[in-house]
Protein backbone atom coordinates (compact mmCIF):
# COMPACT_ATOMS: atom_id res chain seq x y z
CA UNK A 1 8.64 1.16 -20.17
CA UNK A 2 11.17 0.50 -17.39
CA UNK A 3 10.66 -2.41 -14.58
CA UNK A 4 9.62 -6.49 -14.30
CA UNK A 5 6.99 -8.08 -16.31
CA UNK A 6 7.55 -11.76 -15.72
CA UNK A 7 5.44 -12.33 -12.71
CA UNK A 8 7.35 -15.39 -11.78
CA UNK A 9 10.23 -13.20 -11.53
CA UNK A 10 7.97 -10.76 -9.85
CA UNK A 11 6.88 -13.19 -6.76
CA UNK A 12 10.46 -14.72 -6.69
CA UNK A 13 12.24 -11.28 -6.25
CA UNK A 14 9.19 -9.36 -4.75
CA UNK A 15 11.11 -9.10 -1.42
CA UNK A 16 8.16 -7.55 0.68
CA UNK A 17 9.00 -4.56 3.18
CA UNK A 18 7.19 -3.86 6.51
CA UNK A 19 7.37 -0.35 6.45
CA UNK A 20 7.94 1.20 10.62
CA UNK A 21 4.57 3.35 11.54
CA UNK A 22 1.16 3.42 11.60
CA UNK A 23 -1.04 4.74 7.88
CA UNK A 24 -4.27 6.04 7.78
CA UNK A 25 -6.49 7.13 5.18
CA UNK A 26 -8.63 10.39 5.24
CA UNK A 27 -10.72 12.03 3.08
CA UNK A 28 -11.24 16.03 2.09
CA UNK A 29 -12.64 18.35 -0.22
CA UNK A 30 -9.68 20.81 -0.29
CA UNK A 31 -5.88 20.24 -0.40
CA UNK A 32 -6.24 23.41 1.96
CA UNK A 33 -6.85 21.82 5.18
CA UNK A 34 -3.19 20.10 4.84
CA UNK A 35 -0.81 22.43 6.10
CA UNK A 36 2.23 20.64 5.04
CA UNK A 37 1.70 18.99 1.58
CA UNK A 38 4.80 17.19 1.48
CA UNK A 39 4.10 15.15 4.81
CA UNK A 40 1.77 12.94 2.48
CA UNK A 41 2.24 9.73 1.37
CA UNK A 42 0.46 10.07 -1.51
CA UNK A 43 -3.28 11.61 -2.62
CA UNK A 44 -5.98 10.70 -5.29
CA UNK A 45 -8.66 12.63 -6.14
CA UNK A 46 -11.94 11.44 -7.03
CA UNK A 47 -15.54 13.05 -7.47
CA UNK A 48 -17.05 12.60 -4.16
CA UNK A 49 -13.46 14.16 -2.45
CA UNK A 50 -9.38 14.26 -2.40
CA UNK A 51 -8.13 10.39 -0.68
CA UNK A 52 -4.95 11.55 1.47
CA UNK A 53 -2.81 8.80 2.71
CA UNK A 54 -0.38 9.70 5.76
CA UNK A 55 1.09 8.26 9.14
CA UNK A 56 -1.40 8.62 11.58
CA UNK A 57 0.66 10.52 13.85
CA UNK A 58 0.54 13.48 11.81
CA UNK A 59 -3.57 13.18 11.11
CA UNK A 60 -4.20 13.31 14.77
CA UNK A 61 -1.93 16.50 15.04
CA UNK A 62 -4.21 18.12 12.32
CA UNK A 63 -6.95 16.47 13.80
CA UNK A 64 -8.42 14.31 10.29
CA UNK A 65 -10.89 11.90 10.94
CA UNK A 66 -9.91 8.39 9.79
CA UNK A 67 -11.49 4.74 10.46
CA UNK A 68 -9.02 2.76 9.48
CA UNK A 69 -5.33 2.12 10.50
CA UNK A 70 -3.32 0.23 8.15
CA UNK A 71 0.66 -1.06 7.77
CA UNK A 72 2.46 -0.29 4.47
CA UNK A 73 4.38 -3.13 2.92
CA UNK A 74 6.15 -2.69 -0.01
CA UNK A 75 7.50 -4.57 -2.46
CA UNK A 76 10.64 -4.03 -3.17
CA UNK A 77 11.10 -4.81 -6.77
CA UNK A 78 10.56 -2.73 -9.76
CA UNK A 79 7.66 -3.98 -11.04
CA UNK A 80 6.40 -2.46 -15.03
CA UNK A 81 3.32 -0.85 -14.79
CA UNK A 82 2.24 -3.10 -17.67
CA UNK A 83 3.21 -6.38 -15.40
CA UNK A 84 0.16 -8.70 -15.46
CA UNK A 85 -1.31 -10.93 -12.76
CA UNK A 86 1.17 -9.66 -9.77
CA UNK A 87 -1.70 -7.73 -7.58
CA UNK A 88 -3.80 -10.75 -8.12
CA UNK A 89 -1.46 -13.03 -7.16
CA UNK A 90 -0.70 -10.92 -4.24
CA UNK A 91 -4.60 -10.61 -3.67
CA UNK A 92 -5.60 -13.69 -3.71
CA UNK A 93 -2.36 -14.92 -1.33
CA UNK A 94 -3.82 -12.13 1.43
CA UNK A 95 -7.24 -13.77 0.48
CA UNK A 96 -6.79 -17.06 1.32
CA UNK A 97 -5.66 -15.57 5.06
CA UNK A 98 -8.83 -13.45 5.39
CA UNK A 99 -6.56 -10.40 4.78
CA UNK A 100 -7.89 -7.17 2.94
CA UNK A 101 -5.24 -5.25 1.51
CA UNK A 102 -5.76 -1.55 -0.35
CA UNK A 103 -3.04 -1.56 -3.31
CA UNK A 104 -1.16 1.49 -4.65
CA UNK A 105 0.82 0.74 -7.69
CA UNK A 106 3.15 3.59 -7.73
CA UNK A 107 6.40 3.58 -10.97
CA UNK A 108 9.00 1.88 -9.10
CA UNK A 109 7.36 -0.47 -6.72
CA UNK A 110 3.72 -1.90 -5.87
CA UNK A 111 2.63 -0.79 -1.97
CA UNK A 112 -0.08 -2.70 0.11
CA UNK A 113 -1.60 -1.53 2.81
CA UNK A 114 -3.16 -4.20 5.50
CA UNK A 115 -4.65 -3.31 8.87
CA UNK A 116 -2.35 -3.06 11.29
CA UNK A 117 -3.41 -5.96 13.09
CA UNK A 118 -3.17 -8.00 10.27
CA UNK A 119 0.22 -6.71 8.75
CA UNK A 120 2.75 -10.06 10.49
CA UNK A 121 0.27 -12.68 8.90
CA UNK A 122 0.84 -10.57 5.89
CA UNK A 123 4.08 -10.75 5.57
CA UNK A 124 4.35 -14.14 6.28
CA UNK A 125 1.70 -14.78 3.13
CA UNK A 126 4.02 -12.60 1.47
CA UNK A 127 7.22 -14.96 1.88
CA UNK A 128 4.95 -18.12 1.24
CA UNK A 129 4.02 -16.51 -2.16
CA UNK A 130 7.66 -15.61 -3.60
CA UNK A 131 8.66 -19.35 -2.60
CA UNK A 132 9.95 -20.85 -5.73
């Protein structure tokens, strides 16, 4: 398996990315009323429906419902998918600033997603954390 596993080279090298635009998160019960696939993030399906994730911009031109408007920061290191502790660590730093944070833990890099509001303070919790 390819990527970090030494989570104190993990927070050192973590280098967190504000990603530019606005995310939101819908939910559907067919891939069908997407008309362009590939202008997802990313999707997950589970029993009660399909999760999309995409930039909000394009949900209000097809006209999804959504609640909540996140940032996407991403780490920029390649973390193994068998790494232990980083998303806690991560967790608990956005905890301690009254931050919830929705994780996606894709093959190359680990991907938070903060309210909007809330995405600054994040990164700043972000920095604090990969301190040495």
């Amino acid at each position: 398996m390819s990527g970090e596993k030494d989570l104190s080279v993990l927070l050192q090298n973590m280098k967190p990315v504000l990603n530019p635009g606005e995310y939101v998160f819908c939910t559907l019960e067919k891939l069908v009323q997407i008309p362009d696939v590939e202008k997802l993030l990313f999707l997950f399906r589970e029993n009660e429906g399909i999760t999309v994730v995409l930039e909000k911009s394009m949900a209000d031109q097809w006209k999804l419902e959504y609640s909540y408007i996140s940032s996407w920061i991403t780490l920029n290191i390649h973390s193994s998918l068998e790494a232990v502790g980083l998303t806690a660590a991560f967790a608990n730093a956005l905890k301690k600033e009254q931050i919830s944070c929705n994780v996606v833990a894709a093959y190359f890099h680990d991907h938070i997603f903060v309210a909007k509001g809330d995405a600054e303070k994040a990164m700043e919790a972000l920095h604090e954390l990969s301190k040495p």
